[in-house]
PDB file of N, CA and C in Angstrom:
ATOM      1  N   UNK A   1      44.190 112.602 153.165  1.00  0.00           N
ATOM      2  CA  UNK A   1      43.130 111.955 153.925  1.00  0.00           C
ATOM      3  C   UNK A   1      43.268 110.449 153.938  1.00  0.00           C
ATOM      4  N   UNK A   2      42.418 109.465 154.952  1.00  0.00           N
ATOM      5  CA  UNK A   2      42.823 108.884 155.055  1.00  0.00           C
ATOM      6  C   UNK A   2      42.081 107.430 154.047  1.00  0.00           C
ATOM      7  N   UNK A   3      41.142 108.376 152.866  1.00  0.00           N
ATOM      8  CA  UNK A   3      40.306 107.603 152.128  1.00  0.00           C
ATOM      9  C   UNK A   3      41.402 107.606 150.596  1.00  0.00           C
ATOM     10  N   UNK A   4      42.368 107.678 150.277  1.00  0.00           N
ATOM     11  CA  UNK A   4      43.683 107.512 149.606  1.00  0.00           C
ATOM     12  C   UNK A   4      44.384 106.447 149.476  1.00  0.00           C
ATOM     13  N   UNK A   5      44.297 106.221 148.622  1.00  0.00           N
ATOM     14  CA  UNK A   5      45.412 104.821 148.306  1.00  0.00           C
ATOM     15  C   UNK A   5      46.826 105.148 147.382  1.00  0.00           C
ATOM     16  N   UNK A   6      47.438 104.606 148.299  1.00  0.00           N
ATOM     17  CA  UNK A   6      48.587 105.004 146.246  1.00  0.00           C
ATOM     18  C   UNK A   6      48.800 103.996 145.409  1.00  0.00           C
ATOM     19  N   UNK A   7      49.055 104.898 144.532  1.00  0.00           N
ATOM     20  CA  UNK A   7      49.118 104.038 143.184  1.00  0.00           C
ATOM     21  C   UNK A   7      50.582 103.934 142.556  1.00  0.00           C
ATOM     22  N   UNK A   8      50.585 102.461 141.942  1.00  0.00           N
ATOM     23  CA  UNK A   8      51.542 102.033 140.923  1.00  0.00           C
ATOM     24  C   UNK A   8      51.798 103.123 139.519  1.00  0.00           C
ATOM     25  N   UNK A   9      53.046 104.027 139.189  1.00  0.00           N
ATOM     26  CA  UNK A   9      52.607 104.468 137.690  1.00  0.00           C
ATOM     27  C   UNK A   9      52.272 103.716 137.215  1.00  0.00           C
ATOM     28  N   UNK A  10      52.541 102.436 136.736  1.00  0.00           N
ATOM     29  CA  UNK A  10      52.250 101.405 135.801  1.00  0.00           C
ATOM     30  C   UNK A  10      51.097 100.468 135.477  1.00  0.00           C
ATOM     31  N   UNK A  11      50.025 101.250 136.687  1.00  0.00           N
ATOM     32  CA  UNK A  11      48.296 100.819 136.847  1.00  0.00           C
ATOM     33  C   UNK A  11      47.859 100.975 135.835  1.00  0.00           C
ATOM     34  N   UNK A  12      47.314 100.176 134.954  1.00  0.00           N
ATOM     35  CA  UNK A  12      46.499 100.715 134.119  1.00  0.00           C
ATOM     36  C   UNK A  12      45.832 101.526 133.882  1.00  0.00           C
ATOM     37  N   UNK A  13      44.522 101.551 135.121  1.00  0.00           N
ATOM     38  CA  UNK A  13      43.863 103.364 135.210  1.00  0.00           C
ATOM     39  C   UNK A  13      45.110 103.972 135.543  1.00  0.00           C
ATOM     40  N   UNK A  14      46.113 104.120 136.191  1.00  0.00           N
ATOM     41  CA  UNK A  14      47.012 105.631 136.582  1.00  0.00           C
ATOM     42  C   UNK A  14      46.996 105.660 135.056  1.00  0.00           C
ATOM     43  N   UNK A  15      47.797 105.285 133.736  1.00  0.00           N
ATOM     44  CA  UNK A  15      47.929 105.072 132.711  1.00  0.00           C
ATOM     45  C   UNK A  15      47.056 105.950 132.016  1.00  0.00           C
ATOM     46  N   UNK A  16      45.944 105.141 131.877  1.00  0.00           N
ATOM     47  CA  UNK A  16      44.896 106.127 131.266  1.00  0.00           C
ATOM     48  C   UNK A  16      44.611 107.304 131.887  1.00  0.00           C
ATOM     49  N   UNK A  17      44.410 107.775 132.869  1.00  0.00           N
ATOM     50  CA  UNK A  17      44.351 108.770 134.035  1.00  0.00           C
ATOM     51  C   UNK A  17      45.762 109.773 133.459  1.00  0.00           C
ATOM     52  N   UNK A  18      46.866 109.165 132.865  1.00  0.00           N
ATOM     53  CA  UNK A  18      47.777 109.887 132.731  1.00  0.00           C
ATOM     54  C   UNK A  18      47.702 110.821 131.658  1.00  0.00           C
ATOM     55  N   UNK A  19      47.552 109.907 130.614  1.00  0.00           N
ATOM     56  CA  UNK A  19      47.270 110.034 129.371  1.00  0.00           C
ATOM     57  C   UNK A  19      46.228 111.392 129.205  1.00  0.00           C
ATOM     58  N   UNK A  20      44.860 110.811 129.595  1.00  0.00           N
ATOM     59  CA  UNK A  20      43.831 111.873 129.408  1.00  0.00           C
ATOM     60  C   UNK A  20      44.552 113.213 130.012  1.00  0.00           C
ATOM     61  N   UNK A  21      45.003 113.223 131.232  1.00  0.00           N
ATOM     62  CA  UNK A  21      45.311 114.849 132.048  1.00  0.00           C
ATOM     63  C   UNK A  21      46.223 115.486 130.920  1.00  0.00           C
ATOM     64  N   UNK A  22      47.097 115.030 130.285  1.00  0.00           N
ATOM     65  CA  UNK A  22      48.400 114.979 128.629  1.00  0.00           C
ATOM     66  C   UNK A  22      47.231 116.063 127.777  1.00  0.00           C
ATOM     67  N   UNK A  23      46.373 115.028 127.414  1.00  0.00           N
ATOM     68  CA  UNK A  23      45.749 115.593 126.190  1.00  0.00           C
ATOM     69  C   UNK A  23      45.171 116.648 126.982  1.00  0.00           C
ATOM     70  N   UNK A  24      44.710 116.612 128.015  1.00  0.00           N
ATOM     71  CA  UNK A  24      43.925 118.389 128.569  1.00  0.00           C
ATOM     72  C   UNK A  24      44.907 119.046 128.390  1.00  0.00           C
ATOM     73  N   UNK A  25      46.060 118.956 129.366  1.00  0.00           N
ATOM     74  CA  UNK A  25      47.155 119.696 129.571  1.00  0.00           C
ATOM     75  C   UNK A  25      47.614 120.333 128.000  1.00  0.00           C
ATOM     76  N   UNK A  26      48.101 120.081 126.938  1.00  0.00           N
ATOM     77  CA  UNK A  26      48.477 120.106 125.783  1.00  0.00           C
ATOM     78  C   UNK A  26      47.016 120.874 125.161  1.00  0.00           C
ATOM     79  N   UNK A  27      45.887 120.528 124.697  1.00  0.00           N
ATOM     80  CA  UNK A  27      45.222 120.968 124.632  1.00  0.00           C
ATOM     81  C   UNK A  27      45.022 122.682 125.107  1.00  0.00           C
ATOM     82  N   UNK A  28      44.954 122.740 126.198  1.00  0.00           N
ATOM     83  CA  UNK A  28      44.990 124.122 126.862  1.00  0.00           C
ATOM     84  C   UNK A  28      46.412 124.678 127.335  1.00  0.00           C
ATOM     85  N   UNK A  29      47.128 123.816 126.739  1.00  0.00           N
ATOM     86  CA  UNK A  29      48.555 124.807 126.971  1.00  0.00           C
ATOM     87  C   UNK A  29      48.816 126.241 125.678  1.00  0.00           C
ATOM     88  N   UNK A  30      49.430 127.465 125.799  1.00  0.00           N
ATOM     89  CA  UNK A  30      49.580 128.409 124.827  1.00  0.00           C
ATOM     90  C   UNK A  30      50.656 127.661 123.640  1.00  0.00           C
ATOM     91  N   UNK A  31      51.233 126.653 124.508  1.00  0.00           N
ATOM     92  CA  UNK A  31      52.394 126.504 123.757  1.00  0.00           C
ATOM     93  C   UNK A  31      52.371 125.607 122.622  1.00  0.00           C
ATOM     94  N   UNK A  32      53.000 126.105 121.649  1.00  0.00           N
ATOM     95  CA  UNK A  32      53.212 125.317 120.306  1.00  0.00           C
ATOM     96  C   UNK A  32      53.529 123.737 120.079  1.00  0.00           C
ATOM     97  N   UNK A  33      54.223 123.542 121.238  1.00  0.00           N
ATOM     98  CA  UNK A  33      55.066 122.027 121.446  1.00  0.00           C
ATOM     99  C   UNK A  33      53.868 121.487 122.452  1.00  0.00           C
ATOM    100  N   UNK A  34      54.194 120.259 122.204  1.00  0.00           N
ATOM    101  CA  UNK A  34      53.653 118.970 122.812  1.00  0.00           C
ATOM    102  C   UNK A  34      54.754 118.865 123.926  1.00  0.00           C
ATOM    103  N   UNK A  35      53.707 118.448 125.249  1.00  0.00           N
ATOM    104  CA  UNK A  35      54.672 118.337 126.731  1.00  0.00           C
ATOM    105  C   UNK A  35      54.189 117.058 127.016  1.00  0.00           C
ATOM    106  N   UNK A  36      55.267 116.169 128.014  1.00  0.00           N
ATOM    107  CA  UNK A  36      55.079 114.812 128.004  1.00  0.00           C
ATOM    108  C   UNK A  36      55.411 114.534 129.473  1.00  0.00           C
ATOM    109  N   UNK A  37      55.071 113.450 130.127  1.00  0.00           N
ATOM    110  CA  UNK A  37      55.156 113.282 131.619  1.00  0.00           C
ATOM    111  C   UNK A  37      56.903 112.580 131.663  1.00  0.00           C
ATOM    112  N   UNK A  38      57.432 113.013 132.411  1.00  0.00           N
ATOM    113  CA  UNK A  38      58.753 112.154 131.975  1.00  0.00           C
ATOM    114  C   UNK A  38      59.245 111.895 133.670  1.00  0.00           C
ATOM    115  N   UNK A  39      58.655 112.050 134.595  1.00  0.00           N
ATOM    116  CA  UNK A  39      58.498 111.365 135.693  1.00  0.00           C
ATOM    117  C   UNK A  39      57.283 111.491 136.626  1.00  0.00           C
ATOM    118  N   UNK A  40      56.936 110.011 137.210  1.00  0.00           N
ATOM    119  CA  UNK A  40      55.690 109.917 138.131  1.00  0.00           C
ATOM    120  C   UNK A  40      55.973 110.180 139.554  1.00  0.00           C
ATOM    121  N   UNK A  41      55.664 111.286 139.893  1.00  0.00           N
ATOM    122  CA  UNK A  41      56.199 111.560 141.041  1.00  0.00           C
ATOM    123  C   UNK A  41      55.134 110.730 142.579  1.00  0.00           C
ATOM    124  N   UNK A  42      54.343 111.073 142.131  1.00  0.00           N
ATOM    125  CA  UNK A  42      53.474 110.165 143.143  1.00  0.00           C
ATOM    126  C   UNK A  42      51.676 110.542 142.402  1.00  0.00           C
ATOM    127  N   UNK A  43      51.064 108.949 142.350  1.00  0.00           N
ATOM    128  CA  UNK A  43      49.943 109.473 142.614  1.00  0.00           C
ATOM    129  C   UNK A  43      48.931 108.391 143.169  1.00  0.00           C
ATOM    130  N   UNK A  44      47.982 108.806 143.555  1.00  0.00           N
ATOM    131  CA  UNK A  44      47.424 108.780 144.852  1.00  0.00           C
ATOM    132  C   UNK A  44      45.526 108.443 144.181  1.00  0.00           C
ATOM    133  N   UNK A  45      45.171 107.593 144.679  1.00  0.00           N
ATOM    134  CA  UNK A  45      43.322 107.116 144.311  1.00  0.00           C
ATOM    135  C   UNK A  45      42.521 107.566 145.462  1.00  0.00           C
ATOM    136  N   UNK A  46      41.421 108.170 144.941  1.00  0.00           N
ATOM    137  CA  UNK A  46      40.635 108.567 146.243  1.00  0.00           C
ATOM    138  C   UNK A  46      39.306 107.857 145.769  1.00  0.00           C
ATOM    139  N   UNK A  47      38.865 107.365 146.637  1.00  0.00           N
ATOM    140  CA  UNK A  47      37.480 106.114 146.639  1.00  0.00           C
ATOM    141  C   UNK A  47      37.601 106.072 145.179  1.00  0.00           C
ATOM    142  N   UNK A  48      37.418 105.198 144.621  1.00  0.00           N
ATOM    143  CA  UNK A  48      37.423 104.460 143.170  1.00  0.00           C
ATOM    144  C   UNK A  48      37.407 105.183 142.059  1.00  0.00           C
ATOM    145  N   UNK A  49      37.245 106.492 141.763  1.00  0.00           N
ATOM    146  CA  UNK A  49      37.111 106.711 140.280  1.00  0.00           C
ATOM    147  C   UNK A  49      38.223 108.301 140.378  1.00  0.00           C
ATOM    148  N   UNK A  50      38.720 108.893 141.542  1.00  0.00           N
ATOM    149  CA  UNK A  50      39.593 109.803 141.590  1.00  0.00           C
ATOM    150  C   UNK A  50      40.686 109.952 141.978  1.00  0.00           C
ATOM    151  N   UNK A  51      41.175 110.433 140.676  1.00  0.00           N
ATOM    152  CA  UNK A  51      42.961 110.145 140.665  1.00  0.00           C
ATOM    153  C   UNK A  51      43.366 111.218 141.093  1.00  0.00           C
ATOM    154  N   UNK A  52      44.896 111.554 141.646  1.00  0.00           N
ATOM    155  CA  UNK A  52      45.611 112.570 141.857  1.00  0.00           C
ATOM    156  C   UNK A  52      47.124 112.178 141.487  1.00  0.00           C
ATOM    157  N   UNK A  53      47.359 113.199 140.203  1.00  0.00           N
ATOM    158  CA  UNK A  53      48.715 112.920 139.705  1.00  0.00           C
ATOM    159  C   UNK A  53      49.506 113.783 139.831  1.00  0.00           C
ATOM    160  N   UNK A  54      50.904 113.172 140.380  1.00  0.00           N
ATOM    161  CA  UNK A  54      51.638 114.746 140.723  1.00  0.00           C
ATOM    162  C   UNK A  54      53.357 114.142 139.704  1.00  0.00           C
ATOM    163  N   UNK A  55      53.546 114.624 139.155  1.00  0.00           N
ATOM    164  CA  UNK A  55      54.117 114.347 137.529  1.00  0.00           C
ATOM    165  C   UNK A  55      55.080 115.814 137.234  1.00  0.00           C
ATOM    166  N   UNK A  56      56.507 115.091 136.634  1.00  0.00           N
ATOM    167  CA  UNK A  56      57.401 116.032 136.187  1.00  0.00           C
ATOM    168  C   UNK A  56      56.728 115.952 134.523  1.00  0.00           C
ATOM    169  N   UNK A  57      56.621 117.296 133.861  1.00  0.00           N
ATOM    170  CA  UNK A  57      56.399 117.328 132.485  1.00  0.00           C
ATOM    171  C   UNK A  57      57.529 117.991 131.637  1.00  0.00           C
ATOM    172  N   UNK A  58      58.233 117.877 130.359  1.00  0.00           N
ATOM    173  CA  UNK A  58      58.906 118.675 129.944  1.00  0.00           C
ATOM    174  C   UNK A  58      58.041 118.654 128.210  1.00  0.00           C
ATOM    175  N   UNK A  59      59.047 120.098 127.765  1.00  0.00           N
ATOM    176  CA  UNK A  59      58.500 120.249 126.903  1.00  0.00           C
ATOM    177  C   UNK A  59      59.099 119.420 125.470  1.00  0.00           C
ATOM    178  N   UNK A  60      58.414 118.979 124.837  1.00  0.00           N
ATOM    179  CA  UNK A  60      58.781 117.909 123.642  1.00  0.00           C
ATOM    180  C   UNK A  60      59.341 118.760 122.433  1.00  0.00           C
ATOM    181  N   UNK A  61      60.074 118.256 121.673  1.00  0.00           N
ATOM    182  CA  UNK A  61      60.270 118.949 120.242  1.00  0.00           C
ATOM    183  C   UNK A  61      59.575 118.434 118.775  1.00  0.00           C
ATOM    184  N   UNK A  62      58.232 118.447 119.031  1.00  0.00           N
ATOM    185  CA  UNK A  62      56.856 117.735 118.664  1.00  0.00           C
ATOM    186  C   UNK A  62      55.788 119.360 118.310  1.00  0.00           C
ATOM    187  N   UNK A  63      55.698 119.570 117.594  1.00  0.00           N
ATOM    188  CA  UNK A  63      54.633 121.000 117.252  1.00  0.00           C
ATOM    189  C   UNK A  63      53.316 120.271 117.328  1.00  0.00           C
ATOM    190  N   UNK A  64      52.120 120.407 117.945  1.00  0.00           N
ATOM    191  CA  UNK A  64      51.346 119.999 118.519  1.00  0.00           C
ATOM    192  C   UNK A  64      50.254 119.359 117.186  1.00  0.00           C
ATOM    193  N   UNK A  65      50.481 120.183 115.963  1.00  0.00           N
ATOM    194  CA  UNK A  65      49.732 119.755 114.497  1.00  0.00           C
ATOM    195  C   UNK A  65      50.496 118.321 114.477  1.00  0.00           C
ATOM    196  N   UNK A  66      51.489 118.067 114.391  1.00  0.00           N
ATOM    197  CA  UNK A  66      52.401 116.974 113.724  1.00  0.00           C
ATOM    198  C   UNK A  66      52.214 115.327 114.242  1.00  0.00           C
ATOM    199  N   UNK A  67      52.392 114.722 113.316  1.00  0.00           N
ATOM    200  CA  UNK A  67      51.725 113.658 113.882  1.00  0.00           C
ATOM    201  C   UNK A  67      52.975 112.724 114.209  1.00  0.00           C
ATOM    202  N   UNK A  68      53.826 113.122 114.577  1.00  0.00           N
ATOM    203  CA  UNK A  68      55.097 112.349 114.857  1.00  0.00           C
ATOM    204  C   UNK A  68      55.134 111.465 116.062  1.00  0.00           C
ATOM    205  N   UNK A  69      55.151 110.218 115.886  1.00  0.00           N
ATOM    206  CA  UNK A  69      55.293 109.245 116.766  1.00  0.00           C
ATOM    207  C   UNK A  69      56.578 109.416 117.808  1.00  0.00           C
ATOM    208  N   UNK A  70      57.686 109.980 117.551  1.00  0.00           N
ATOM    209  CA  UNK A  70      58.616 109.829 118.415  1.00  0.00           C
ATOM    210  C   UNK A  70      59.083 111.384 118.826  1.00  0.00           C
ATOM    211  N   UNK A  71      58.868 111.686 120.521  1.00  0.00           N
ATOM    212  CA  UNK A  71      58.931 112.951 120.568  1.00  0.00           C
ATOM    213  C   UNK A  71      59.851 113.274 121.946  1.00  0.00           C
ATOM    214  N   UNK A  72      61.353 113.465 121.486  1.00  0.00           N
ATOM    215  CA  UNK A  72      62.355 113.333 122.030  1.00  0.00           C
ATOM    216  C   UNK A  72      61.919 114.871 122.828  1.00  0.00           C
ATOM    217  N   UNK A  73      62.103 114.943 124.257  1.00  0.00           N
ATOM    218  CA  UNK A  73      62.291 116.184 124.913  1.00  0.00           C
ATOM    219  C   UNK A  73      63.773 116.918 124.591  1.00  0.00           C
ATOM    220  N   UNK A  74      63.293 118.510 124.496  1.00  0.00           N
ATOM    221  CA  UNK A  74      64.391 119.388 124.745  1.00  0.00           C
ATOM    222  C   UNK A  74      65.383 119.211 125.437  1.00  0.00           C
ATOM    223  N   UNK A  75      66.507 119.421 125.088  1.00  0.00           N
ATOM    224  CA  UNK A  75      67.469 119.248 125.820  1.00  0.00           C
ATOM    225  C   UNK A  75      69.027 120.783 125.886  1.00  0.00           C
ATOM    226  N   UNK A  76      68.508 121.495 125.257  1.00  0.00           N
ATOM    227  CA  UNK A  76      69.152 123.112 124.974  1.00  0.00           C
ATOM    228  C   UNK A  76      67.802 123.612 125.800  1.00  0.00           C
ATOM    229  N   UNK A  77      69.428 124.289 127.133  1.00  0.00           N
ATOM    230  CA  UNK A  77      68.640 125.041 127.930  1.00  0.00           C
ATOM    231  C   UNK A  77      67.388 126.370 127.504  1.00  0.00           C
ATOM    232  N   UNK A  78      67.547 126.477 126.521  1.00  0.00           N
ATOM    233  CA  UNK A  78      67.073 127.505 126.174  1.00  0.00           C
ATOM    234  C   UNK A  78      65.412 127.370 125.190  1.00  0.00           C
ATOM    235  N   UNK A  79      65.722 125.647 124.568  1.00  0.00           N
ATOM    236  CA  UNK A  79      64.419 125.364 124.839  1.00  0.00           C
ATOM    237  C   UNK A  79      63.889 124.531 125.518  1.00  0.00           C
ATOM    238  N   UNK A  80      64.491 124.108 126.672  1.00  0.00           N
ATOM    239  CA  UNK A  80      63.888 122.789 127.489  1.00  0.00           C
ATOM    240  C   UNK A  80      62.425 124.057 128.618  1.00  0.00           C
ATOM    241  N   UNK A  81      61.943 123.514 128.958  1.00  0.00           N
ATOM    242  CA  UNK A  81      61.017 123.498 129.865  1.00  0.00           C
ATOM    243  C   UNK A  81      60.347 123.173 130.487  1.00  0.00           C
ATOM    244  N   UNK A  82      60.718 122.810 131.829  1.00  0.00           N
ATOM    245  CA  UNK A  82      59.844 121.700 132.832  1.00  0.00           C
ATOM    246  C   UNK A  82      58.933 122.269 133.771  1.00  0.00           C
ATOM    247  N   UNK A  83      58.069 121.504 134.408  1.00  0.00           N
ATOM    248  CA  UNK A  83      57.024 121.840 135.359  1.00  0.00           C
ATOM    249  C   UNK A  83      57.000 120.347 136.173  1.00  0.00           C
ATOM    250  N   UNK A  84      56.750 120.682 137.607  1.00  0.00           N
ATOM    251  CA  UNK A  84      56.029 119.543 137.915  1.00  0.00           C
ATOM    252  C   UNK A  84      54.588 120.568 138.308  1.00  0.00           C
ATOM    253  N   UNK A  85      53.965 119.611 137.722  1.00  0.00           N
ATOM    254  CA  UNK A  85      52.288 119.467 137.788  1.00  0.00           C
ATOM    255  C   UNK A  85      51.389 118.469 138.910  1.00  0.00           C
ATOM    256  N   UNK A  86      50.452 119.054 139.440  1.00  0.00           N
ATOM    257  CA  UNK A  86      49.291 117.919 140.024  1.00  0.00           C
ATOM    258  C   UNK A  86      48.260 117.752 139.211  1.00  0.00           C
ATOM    259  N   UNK A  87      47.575 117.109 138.430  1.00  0.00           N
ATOM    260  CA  UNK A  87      46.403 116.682 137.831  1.00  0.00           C
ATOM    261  C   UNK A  87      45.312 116.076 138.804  1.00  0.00           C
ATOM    262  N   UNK A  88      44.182 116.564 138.886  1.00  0.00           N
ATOM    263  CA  UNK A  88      43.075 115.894 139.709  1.00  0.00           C
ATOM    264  C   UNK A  88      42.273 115.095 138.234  1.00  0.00           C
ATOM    265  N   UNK A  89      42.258 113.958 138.310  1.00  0.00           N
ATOM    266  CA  UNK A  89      41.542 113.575 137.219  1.00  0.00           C
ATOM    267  C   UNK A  89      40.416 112.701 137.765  1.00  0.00           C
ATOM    268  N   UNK A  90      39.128 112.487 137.080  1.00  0.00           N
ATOM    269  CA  UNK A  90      37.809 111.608 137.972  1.00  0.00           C
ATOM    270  C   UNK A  90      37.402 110.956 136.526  1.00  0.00           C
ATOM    271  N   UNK A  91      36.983 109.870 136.683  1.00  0.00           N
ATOM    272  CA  UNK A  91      36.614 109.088 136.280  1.00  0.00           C
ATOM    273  C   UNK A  91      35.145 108.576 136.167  1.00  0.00           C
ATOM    274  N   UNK A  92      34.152 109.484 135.745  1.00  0.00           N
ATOM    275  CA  UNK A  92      32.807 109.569 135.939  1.00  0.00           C
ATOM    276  C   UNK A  92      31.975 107.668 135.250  1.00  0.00           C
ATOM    277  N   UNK A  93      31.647 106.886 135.775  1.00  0.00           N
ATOM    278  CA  UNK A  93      31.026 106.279 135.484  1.00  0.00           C
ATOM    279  C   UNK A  93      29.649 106.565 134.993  1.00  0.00           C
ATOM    280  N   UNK A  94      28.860 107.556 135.863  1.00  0.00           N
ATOM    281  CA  UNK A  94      27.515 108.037 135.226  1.00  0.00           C
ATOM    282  C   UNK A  94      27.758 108.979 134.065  1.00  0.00           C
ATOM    283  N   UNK A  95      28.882 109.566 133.554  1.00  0.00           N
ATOM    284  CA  UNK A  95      28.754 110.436 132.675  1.00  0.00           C
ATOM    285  C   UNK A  95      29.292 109.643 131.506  1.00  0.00           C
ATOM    286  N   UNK A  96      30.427 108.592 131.857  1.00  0.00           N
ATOM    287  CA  UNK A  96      31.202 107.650 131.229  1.00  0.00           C
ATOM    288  C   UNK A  96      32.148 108.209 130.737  1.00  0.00           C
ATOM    289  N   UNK A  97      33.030 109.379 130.987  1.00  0.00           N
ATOM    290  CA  UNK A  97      33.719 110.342 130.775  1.00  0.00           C
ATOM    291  C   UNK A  97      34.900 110.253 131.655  1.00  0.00           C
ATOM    292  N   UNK A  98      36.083 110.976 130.737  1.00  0.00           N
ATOM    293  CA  UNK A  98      37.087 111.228 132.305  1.00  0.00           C
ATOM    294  C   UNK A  98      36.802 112.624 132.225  1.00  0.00           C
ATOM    295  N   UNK A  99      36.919 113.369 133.359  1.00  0.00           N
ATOM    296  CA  UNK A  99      37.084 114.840 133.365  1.00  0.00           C
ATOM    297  C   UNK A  99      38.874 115.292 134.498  1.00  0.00           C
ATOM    298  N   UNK A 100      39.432 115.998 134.040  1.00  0.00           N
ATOM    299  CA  UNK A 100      39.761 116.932 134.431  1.00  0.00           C
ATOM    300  C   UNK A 100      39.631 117.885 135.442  1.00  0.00           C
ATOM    301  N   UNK A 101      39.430 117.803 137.062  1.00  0.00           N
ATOM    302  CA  UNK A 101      38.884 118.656 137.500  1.00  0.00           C
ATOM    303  C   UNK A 101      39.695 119.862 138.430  1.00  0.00           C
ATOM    304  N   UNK A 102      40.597 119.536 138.262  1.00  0.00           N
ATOM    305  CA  UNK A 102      41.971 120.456 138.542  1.00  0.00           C
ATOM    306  C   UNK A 102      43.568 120.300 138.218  1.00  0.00           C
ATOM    307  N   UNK A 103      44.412 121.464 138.064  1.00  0.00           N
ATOM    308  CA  UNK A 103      45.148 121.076 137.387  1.00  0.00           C
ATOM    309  C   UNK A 103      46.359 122.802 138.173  1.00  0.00           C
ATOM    310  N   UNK A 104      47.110 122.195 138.437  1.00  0.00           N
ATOM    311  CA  UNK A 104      48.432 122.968 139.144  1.00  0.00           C
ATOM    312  C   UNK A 104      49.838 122.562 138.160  1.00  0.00           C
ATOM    313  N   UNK A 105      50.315 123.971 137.814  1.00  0.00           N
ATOM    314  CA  UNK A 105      51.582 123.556 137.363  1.00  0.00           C
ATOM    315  C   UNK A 105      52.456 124.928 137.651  1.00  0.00           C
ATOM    316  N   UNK A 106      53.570 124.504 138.011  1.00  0.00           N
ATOM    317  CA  UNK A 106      54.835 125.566 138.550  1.00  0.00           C
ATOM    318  C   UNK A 106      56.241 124.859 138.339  1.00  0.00           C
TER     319      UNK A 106
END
């Protein structure tokens, strides 16, 4: 539509916007490992507080308990695993919250 802007990855909100959709994503993933955005494929602002992130993720070699600062992605086919994902993320000023409000991955 034509109420869309795009965005810089390197925006600060895209940033945070990134971040938060991470911790949902991870959060509600089955999987044991921590997954990380490892390219910004495009994303896109709709009137001021709603993001749309469309993002390559792979899977990290990071167990999701562990508090390890450095979390090199898979690289053995056998455990690598990628997705690109869209994240709808909003930015509620009245709630003061980010939410999550959709989320595609294939």
């Amino acid at each position: 539509g034509k109420c869309f802007v795009e965005m810089k990855a390197n925006d600060q909100g895209v940033q945070t916007a990134l971040k938060f959709a991470m911790d949902e994503y991870n959060k509600a993933s089955r999987d044991i490992y921590f997954y990380t955005v490892v390219k910004v494929i495009r994303v896109q602002r709709k009137v001021g507080y709603k993001y749309i992130l469309t993002v390559m993720i792979e899977r990290t070699e990071c167990i999701k308990d562990s508090m390890d600062a450095v979390c090199p992605v898979f690289t053995d086919p056998i455990w690598k695993m990628t997705y690109q994902c869209t994240f709808v993320v909003y930015n509620s000023v009245w709630f003061q919250r980010w939410m999550l409000l959709e989320k595609k991955c294939y």
